[in-house]
C-alpha atoms as a PDB file:
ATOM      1  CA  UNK A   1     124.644 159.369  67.822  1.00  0.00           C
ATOM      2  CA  UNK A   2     122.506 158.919  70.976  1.00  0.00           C
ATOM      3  CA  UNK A   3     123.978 159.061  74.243  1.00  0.00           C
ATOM      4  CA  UNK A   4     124.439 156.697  76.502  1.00  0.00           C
ATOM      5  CA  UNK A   5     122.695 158.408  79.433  1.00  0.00           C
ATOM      6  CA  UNK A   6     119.843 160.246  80.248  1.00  0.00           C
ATOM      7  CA  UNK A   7     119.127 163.042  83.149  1.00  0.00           C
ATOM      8  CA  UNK A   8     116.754 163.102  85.517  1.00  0.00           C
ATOM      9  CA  UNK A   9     116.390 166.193  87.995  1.00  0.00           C
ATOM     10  CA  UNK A  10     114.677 165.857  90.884  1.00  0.00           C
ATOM     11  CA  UNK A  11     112.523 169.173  90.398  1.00  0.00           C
ATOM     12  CA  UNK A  12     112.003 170.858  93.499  1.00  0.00           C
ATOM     13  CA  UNK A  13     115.441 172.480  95.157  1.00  0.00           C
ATOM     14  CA  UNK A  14     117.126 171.487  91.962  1.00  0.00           C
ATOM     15  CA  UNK A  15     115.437 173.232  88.906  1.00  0.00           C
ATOM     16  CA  UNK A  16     113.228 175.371  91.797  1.00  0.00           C
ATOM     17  CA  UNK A  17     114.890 176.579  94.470  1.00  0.00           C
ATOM     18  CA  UNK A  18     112.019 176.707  96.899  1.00  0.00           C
ATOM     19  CA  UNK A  19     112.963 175.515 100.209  1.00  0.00           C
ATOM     20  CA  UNK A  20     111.681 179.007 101.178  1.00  0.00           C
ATOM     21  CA  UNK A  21     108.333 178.378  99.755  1.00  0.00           C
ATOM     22  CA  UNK A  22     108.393 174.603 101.297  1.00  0.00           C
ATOM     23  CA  UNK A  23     109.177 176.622 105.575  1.00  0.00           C
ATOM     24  CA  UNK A  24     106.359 178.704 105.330  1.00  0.00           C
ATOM     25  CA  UNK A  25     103.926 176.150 103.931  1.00  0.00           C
ATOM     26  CA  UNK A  26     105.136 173.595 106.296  1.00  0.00           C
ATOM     27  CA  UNK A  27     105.072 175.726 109.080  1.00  0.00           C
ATOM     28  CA  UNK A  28     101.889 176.963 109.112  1.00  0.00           C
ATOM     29  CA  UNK A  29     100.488 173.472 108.650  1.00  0.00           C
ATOM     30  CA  UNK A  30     102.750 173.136 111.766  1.00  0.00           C
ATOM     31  CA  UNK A  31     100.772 175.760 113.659  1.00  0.00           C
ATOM     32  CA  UNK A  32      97.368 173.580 112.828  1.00  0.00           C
ATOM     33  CA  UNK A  33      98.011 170.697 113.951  1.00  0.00           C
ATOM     34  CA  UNK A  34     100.268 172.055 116.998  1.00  0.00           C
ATOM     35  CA  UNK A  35     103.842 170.731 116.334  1.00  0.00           C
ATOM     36  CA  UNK A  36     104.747 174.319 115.198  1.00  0.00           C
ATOM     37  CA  UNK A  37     106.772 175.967 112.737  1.00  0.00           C
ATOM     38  CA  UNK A  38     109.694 174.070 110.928  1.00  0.00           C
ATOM     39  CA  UNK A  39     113.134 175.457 110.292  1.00  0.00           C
ATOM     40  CA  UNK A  40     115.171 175.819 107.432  1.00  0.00           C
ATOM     41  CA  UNK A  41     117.340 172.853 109.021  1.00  0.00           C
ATOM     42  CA  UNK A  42     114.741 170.744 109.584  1.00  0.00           C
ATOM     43  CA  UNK A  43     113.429 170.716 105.777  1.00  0.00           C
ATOM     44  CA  UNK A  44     116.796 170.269 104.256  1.00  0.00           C
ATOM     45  CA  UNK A  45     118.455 167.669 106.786  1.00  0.00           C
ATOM     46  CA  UNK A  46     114.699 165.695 107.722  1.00  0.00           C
ATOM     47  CA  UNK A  47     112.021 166.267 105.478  1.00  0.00           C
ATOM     48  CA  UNK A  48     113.027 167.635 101.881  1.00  0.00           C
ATOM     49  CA  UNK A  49     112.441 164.568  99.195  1.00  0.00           C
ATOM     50  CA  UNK A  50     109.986 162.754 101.312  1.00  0.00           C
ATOM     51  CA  UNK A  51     106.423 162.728 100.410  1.00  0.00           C
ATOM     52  CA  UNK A  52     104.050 164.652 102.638  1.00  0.00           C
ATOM     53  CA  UNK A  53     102.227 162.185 104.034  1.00  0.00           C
ATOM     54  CA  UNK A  54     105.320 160.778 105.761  1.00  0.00           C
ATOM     55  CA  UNK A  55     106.433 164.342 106.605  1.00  0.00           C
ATOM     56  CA  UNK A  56     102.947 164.487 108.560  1.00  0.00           C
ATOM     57  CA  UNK A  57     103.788 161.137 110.120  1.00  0.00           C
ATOM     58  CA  UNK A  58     106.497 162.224 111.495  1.00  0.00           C
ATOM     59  CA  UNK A  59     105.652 165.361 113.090  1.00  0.00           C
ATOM     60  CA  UNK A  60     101.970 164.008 114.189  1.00  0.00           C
ATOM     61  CA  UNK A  61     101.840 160.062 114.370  1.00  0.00           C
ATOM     62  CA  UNK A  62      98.745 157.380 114.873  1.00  0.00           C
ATOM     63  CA  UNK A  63      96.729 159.268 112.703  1.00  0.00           C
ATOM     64  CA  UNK A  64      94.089 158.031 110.309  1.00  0.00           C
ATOM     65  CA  UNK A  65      95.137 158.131 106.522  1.00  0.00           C
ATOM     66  CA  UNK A  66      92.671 160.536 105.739  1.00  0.00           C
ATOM     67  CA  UNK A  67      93.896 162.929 107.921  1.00  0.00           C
ATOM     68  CA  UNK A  68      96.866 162.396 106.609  1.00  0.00           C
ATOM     69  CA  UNK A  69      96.185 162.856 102.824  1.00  0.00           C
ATOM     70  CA  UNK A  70      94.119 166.090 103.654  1.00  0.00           C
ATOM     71  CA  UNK A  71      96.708 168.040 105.518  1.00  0.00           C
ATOM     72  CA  UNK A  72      99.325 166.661 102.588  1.00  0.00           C
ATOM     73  CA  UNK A  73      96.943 168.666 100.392  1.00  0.00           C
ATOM     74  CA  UNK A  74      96.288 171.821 102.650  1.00  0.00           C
ATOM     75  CA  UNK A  75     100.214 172.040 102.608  1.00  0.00           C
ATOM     76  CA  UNK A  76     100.252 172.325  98.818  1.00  0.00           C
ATOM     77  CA  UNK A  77      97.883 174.897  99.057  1.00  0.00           C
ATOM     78  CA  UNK A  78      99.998 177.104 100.997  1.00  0.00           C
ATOM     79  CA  UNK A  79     102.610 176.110  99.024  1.00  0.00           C
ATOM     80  CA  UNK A  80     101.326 177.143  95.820  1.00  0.00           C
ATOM     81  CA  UNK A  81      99.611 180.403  97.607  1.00  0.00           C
ATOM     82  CA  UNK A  82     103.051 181.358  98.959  1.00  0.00           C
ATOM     83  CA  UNK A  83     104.288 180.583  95.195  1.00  0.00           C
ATOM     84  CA  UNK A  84     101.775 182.567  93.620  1.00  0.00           C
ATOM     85  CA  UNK A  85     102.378 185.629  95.844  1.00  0.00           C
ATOM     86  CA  UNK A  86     105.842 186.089  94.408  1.00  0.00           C
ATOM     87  CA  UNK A  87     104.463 186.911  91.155  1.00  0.00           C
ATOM     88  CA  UNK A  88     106.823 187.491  88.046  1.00  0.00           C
ATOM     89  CA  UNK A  89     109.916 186.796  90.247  1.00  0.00           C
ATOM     90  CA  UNK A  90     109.177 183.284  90.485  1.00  0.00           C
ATOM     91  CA  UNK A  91     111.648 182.015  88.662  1.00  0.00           C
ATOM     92  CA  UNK A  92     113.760 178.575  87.719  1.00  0.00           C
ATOM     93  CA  UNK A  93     117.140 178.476  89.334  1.00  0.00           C
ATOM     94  CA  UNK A  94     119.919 180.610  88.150  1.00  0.00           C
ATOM     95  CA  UNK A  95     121.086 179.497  84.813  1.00  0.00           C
ATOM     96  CA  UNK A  96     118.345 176.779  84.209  1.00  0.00           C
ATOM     97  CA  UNK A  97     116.346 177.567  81.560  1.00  0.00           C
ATOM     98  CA  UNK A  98     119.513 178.228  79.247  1.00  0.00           C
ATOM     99  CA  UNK A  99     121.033 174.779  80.524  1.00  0.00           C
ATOM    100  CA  UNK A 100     117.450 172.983  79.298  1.00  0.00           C
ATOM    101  CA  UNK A 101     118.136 174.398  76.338  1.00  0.00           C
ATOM    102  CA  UNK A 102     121.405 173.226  75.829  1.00  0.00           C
ATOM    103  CA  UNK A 103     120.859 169.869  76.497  1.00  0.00           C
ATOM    104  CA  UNK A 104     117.684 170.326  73.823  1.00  0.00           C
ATOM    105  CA  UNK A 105     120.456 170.653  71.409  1.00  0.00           C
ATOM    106  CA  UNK A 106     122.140 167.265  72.688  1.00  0.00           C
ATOM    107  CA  UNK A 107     121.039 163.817  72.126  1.00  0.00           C
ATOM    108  CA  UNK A 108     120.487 163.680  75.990  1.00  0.00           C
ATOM    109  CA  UNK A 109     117.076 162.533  76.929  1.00  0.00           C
ATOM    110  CA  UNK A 110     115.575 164.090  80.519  1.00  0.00           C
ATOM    111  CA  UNK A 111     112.785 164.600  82.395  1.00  0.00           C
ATOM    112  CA  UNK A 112     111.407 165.330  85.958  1.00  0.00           C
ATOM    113  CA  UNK A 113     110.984 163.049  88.685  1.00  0.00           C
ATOM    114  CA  UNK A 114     109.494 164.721  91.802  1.00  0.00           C
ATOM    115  CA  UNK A 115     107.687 164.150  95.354  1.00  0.00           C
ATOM    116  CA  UNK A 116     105.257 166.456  94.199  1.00  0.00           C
ATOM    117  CA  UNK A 117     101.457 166.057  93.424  1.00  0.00           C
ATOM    118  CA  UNK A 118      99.731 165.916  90.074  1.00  0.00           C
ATOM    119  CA  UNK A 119      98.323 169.706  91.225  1.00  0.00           C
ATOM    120  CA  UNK A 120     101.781 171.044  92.191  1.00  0.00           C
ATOM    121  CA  UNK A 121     103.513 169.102  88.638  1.00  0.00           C
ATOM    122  CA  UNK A 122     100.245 170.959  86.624  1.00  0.00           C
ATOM    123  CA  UNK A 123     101.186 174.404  88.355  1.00  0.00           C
ATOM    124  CA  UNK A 124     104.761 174.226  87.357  1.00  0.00           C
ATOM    125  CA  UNK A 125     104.307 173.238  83.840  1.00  0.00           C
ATOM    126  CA  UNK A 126     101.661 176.076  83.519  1.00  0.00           C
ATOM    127  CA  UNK A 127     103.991 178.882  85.977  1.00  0.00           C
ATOM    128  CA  UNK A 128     107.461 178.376  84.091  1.00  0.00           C
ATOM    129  CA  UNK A 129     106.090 176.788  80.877  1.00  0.00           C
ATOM    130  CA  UNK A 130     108.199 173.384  81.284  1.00  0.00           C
ATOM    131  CA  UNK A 131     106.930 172.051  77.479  1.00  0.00           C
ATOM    132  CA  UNK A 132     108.883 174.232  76.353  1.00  0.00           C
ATOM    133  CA  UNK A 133     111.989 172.253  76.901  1.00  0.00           C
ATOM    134  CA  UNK A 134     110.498 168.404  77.445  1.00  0.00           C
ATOM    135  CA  UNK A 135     107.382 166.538  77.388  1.00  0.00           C
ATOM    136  CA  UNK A 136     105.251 166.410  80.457  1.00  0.00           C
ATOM    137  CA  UNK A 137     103.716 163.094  79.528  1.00  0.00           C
ATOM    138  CA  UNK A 138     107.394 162.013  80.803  1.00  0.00           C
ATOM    139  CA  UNK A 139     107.743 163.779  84.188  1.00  0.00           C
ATOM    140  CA  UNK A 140     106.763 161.502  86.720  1.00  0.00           C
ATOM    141  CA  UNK A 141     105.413 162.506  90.427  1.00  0.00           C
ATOM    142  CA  UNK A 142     103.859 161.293  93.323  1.00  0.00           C
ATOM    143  CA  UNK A 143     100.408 159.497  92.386  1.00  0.00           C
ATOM    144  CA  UNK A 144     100.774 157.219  95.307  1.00  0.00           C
ATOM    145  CA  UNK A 145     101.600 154.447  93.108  1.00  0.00           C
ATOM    146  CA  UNK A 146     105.423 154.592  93.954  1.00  0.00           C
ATOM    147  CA  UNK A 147     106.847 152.563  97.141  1.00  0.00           C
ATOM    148  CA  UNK A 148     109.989 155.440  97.463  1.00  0.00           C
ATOM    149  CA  UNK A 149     112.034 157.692  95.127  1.00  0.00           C
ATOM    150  CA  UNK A 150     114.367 155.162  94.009  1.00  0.00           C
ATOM    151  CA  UNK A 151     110.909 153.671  92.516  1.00  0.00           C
ATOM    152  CA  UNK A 152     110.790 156.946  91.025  1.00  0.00           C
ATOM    153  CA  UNK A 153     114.039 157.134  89.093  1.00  0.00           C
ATOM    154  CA  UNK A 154     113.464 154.125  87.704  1.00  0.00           C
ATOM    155  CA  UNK A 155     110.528 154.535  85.942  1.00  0.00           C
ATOM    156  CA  UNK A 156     111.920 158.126  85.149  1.00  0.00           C
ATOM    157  CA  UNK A 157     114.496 155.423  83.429  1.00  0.00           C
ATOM    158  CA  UNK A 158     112.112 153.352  81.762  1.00  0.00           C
ATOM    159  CA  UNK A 159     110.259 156.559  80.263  1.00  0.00           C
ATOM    160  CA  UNK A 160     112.980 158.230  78.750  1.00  0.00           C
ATOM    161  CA  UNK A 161     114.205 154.604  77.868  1.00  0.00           C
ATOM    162  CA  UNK A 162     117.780 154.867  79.631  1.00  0.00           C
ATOM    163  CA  UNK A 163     119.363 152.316  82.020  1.00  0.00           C
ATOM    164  CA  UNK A 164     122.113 155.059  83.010  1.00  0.00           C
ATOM    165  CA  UNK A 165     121.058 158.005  84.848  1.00  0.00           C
ATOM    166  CA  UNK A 166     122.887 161.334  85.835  1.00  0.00           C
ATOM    167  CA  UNK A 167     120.290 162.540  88.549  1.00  0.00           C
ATOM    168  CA  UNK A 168     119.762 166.254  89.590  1.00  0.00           C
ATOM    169  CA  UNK A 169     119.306 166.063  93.420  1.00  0.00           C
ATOM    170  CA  UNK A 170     119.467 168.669  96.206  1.00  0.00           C
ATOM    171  CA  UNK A 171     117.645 166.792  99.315  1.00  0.00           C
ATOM    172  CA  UNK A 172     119.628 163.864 101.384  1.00  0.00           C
ATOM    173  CA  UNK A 173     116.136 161.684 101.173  1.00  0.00           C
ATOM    174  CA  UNK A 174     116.736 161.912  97.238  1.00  0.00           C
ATOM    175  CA  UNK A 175     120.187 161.062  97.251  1.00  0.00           C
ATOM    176  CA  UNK A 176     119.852 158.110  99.316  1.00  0.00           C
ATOM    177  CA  UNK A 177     117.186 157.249  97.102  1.00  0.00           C
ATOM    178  CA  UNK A 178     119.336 157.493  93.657  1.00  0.00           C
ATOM    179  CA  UNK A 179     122.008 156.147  95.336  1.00  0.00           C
ATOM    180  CA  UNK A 180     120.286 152.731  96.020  1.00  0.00           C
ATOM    181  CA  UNK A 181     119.171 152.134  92.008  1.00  0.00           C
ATOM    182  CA  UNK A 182     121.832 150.548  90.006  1.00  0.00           C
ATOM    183  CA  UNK A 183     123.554 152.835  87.126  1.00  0.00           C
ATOM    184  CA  UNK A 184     122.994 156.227  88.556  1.00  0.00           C
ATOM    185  CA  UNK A 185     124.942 158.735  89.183  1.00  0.00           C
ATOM    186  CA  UNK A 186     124.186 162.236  90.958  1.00  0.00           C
ATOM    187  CA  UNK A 187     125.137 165.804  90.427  1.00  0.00           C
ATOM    188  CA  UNK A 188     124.403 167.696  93.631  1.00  0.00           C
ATOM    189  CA  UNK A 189     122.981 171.389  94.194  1.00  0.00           C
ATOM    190  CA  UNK A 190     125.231 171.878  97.075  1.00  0.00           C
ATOM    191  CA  UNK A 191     123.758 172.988 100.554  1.00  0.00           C
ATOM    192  CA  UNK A 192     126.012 174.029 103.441  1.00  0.00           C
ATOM    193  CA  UNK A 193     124.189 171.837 106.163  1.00  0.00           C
ATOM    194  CA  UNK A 194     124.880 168.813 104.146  1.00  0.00           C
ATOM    195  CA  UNK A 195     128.683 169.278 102.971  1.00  0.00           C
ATOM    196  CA  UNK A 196     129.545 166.795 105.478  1.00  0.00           C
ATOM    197  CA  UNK A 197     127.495 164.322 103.755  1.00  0.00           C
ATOM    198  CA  UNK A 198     128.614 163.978 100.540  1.00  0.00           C
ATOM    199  CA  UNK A 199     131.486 162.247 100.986  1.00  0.00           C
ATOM    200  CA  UNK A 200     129.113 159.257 102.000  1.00  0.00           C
ATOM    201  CA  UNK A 201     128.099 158.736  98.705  1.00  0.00           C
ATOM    202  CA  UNK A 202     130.446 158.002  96.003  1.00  0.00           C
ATOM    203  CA  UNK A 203     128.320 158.242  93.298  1.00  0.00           C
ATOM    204  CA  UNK A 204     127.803 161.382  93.199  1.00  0.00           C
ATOM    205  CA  UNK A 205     130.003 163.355  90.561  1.00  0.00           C
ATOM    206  CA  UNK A 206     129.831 167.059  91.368  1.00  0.00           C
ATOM    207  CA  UNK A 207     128.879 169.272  93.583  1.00  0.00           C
ATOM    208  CA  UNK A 208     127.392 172.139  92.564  1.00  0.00           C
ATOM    209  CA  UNK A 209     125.942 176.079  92.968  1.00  0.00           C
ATOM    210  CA  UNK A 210     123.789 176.437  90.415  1.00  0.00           C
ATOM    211  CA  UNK A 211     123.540 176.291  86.264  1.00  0.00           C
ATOM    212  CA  UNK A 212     124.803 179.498  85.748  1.00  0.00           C
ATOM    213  CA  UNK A 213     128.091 179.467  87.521  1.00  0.00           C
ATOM    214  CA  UNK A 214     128.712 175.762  86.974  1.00  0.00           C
ATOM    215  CA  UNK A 215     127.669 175.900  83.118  1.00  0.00           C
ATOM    216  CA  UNK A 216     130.977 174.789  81.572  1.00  0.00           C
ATOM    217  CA  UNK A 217     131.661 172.415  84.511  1.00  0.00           C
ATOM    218  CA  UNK A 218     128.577 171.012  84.086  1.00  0.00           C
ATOM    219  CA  UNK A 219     128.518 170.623  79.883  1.00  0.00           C
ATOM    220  CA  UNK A 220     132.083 168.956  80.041  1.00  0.00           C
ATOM    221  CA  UNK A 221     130.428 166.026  82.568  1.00  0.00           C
ATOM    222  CA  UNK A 222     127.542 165.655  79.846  1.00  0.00           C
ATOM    223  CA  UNK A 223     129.462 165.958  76.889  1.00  0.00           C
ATOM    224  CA  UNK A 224     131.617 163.121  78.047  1.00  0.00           C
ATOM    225  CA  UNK A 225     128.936 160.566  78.264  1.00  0.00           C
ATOM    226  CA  UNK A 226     128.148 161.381  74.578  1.00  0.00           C
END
């Protein structure tokens, strides 16, 4: 019996918790270009879900696009640098690779929709060996192609060949996004300078920590769409 839904998770914050990573990169493209360094506040609440190039628009506007696209990549660099300096404890959120396999065992199709870059996507398959759990042909991410993230989800739809969605967000930019596309519903990793948000968006489901303490709450939504 297949199930009626599929899952999308939006990667980064969701399957990655990284906002760390995302501070320090962003702020020391900050001290560059002289806006200066961001705050935890100001990724979660302004910039988290939006692609980089609008991030940079933001913070320095009227520039020309290739100034643009090559400070977007100099920010993945420090990204991945600040990544890679971690070392083994790099890991997927609490609970997440045991969840992925759990919903191997399920008719559930899923995949990855992110913001991220083709060289970011390529690092995380490689760093926490993603084809282990789904194919990577599926995951879709930010080739410039897309006009926003609800763009996103739906062809995250199309490849997994699901009209109904349960999406994986973290980032308000993301859940506006899934919350404009029709037959989608959101589970949220919750973050304490967005609780008063939520409650603007009824399609989200739950709300919650991670996929370790929120296993069973999370396998009894699933199991239901089945």
């Amino acid at each position: 019996m297949e199930s009626k839904i599929g899952v999308v998770f939006d990667f980064n914050g969701t399957l990655f918790f990284d906002t760390p990573f995302h501070v320090q990169a962003w702020s020391a493209v900050g001290e560059e270009i002289g806006y200066g360094p961001v705050t935890r506040r100001q990724m979660e609440t302004c910039f988290s879900g939006l692609p980089n190039v609008e991030i940079l628009r933001q913070m320095c506007p009227g520039k020309e696009q290739e100034w643009y696209t090559a400070y977007a990549r100099r920010k993945e660099e420090f990204y991945r640098k600040a990544i890679r300096a971690q070392g083994a404890k790099a890991a997927l959120a609490p609970g997440a690779e045991d969840f992925l396999r759990w919903l191997n065992r399920r008719p559930i199709p899923f995949t990855i929709a992110s913001a991220s870059i083709r060289e970011n996507i390529l690092f995380f398959v490689d760093l926490f060996r993603l084809d282990r759990w789904l194919d990577p042909a599926l995951i879709v991410y930010d080739d410039g192609s897309y006009t926003d993230k609800t763009a996103m989800y739906s062809e995250a739809s199309r490849r997994i060949r699901r009209p109904d969605l349960i999406v994986f967000e973290d980032a308000l930019a993301g859940i506006r996004a899934a919350s404009k596309r029709p037959n989608t519903r959101l589970i949220v990793i919750r973050s304490a300078l967005l609780q008063e948000q939520y409650a603007s968006y009824p399609c989200i489901m739950a709300v919650i920590q991670d996929y370790k303490n929120d296993r069973r709450r999370l396998e009894t939504i699933l199991e239901a769409e089945l």
